[in-house]
C-alpha atoms as a PDB file:
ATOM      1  CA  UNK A   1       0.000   0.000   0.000  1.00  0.00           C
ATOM      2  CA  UNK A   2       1.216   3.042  -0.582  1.00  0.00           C
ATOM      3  CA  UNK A   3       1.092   7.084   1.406  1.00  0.00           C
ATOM      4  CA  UNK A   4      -1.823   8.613   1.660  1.00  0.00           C
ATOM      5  CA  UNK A   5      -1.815  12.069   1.543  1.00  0.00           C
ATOM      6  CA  UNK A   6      -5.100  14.437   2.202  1.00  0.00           C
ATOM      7  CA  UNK A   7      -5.419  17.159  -1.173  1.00  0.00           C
ATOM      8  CA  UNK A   8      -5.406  19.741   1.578  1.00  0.00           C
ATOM      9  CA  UNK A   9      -2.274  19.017   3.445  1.00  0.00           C
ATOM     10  CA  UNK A  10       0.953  20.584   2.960  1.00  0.00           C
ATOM     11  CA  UNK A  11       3.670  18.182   2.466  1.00  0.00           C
ATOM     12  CA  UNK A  12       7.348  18.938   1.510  1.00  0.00           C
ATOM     13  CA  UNK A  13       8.862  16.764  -1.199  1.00  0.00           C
ATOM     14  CA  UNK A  14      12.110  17.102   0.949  1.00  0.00           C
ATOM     15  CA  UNK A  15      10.057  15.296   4.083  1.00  0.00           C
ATOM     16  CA  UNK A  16      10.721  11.646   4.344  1.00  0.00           C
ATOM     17  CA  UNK A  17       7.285   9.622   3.937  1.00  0.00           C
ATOM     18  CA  UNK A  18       7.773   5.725   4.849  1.00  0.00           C
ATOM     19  CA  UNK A  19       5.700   3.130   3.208  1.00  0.00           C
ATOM     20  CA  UNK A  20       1.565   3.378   4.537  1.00  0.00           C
ATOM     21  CA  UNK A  21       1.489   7.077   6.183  1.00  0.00           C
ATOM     22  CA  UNK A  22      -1.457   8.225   6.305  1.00  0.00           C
ATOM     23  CA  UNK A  23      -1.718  12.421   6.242  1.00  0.00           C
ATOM     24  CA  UNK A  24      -5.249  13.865   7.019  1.00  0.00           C
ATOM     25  CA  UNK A  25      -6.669  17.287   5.960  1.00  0.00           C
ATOM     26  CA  UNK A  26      -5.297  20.234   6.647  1.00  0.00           C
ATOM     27  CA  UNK A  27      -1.774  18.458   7.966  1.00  0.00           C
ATOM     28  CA  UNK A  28       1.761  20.480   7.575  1.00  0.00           C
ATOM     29  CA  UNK A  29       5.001  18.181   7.165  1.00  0.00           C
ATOM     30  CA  UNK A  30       8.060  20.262   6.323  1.00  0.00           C
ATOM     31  CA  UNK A  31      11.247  19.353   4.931  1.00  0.00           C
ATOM     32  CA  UNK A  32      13.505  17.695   7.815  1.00  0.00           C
ATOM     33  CA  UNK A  33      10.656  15.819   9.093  1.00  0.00           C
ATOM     34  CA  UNK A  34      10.935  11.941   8.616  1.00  0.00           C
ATOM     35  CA  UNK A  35       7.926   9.255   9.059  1.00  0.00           C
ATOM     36  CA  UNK A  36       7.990   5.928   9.613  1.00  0.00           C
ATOM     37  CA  UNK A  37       5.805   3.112   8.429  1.00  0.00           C
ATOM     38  CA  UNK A  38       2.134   3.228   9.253  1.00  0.00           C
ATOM     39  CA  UNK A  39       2.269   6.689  10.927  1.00  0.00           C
ATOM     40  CA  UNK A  40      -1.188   8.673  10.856  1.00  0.00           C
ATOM     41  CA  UNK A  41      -1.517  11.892  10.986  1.00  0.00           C
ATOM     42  CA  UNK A  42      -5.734  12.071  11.658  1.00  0.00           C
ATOM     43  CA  UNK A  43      -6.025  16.203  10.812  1.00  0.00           C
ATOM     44  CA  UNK A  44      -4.307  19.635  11.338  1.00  0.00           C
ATOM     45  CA  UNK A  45      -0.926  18.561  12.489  1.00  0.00           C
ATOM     46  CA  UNK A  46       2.319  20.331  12.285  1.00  0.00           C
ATOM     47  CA  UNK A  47       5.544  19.185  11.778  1.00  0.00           C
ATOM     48  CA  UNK A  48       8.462  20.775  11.195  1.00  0.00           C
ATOM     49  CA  UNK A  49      11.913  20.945  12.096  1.00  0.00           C
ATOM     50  CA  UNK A  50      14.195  17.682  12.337  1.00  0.00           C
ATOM     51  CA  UNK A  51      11.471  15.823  13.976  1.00  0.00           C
ATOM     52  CA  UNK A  52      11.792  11.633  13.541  1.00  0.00           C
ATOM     53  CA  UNK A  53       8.619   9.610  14.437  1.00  0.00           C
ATOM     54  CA  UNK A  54       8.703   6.319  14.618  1.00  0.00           C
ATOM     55  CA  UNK A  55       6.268   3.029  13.139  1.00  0.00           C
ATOM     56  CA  UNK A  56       2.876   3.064  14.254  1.00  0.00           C
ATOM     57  CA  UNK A  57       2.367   6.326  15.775  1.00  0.00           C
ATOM     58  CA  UNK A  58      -1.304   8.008  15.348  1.00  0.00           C
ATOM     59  CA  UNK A  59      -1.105  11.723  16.037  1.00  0.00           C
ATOM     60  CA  UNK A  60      -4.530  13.581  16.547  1.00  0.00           C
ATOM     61  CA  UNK A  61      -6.040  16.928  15.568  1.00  0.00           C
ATOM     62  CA  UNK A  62      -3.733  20.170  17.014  1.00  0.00           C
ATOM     63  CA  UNK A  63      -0.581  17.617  17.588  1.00  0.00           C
ATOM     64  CA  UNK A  64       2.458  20.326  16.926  1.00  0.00           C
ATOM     65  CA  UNK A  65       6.018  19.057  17.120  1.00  0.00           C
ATOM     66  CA  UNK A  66       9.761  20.562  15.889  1.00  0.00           C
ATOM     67  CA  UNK A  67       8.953  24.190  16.415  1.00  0.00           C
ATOM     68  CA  UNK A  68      11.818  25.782  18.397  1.00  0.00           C
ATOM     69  CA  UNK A  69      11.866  25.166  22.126  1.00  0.00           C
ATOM     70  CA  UNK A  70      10.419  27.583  24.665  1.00  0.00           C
ATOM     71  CA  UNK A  71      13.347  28.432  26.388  1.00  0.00           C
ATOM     72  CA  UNK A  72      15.383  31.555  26.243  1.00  0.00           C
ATOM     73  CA  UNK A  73      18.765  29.859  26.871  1.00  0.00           C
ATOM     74  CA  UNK A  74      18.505  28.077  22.814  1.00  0.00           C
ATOM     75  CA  UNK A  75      20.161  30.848  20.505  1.00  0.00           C
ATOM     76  CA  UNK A  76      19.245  28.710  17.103  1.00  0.00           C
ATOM     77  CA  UNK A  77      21.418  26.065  17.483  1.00  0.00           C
ATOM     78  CA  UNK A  78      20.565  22.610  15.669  1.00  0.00           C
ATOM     79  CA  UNK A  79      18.240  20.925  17.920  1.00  0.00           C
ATOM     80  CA  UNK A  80      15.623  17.565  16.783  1.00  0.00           C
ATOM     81  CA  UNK A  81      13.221  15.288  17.905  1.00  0.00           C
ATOM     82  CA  UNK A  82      13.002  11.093  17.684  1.00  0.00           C
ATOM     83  CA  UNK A  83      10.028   9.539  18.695  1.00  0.00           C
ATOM     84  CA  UNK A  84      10.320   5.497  18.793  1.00  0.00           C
ATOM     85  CA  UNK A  85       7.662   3.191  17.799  1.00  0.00           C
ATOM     86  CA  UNK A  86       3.735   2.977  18.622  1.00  0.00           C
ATOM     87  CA  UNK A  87       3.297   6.465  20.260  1.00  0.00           C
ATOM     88  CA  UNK A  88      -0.240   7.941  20.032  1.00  0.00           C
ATOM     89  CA  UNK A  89      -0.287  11.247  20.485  1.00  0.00           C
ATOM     90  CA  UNK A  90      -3.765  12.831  21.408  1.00  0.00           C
ATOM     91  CA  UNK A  91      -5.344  15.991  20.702  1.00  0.00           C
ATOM     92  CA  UNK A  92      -3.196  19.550  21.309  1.00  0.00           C
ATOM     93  CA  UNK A  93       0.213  17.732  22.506  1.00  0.00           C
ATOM     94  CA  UNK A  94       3.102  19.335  21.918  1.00  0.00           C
ATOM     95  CA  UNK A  95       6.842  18.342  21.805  1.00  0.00           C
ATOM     96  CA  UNK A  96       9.953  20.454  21.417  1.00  0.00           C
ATOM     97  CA  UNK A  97      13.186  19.195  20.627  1.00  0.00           C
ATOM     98  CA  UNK A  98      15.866  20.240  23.216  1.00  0.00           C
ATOM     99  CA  UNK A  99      17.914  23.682  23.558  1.00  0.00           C
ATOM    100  CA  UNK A 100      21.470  23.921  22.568  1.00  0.00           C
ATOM    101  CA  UNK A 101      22.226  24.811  25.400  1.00  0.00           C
ATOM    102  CA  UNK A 102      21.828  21.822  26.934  1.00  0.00           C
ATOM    103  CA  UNK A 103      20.728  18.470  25.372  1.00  0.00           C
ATOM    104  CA  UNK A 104      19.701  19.040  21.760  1.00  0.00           C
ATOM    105  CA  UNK A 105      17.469  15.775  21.282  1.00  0.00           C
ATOM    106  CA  UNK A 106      13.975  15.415  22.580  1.00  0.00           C
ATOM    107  CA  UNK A 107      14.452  12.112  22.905  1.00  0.00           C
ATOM    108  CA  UNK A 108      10.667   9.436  22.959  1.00  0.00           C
ATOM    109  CA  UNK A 109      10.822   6.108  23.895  1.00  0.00           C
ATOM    110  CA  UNK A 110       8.700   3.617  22.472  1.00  0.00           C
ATOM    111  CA  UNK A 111       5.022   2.839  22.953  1.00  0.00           C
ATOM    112  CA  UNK A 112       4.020   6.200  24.677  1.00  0.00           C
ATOM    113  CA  UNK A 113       0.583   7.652  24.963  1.00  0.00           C
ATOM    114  CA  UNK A 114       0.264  11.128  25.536  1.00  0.00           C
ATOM    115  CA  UNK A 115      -3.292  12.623  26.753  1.00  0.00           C
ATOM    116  CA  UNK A 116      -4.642  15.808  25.567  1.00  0.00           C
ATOM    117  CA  UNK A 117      -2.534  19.039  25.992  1.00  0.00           C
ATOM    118  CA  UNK A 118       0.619  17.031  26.851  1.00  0.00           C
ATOM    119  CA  UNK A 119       3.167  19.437  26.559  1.00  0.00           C
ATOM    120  CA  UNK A 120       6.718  17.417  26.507  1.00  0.00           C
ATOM    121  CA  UNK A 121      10.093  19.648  26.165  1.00  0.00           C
ATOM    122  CA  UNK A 122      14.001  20.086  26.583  1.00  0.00           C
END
């Protein structure tokens, strides 16, 4: 089977797409973002930044990962995200990768579930 991809998402032909992701309506994937197999992205998520998710992960409406941290120690430094496998990620989460002034890697183990307005960070 292969991607499919909503007519009203935004997806960069830079972003990596594995084999079976699914990308809802009114989704934004921009161009360092890689997905692994059988990722869903059920509506209006953004990703951007390098942000890596994992096999099996299911990310709901208002999920928003790779946008820079919120911490005024990071001065633009190259900073990423790597979720593992089988994460669900539920509706207005939020990751940011880490600051460089510190660890750079928000780092996501595997099987995680993250309720609604999880906010996970540096």
């Amino acid at each position: 089977m292969t991607s499919q991809i909503h007519p009203t998402a935004i997806v960069s032909p830079k972003a990596k797409l594995s084999k079976n992701v699914s990308i809802g309506p009114f989704c934004i994937v921009e161009d360092d973002v890689t997905l692994g197999e059988n990722t869903k992205l059920i509506s209006h998520v953004s990703l951007t930044g390098t942000t890596t998710l994992g096999k099996d992960c299911v990310l709901y409406p208002y999920v928003s990962m790779g946008h820079p941290p919120q911490d005024f120690k990071h001065k633009g430094g190259p900073v990423s995200i790597v979720v593992g496998d089988r994460c669900t990620f539920r509706e207005s989460a939020n990751v940011h990768p880490g600051t460089d002034a510190g660890k750079p890697v928000t780092r996501i183990g595997n099987d995680c579930y993250f309720m609604v307005g999880t906010h996970l960070a540096h």
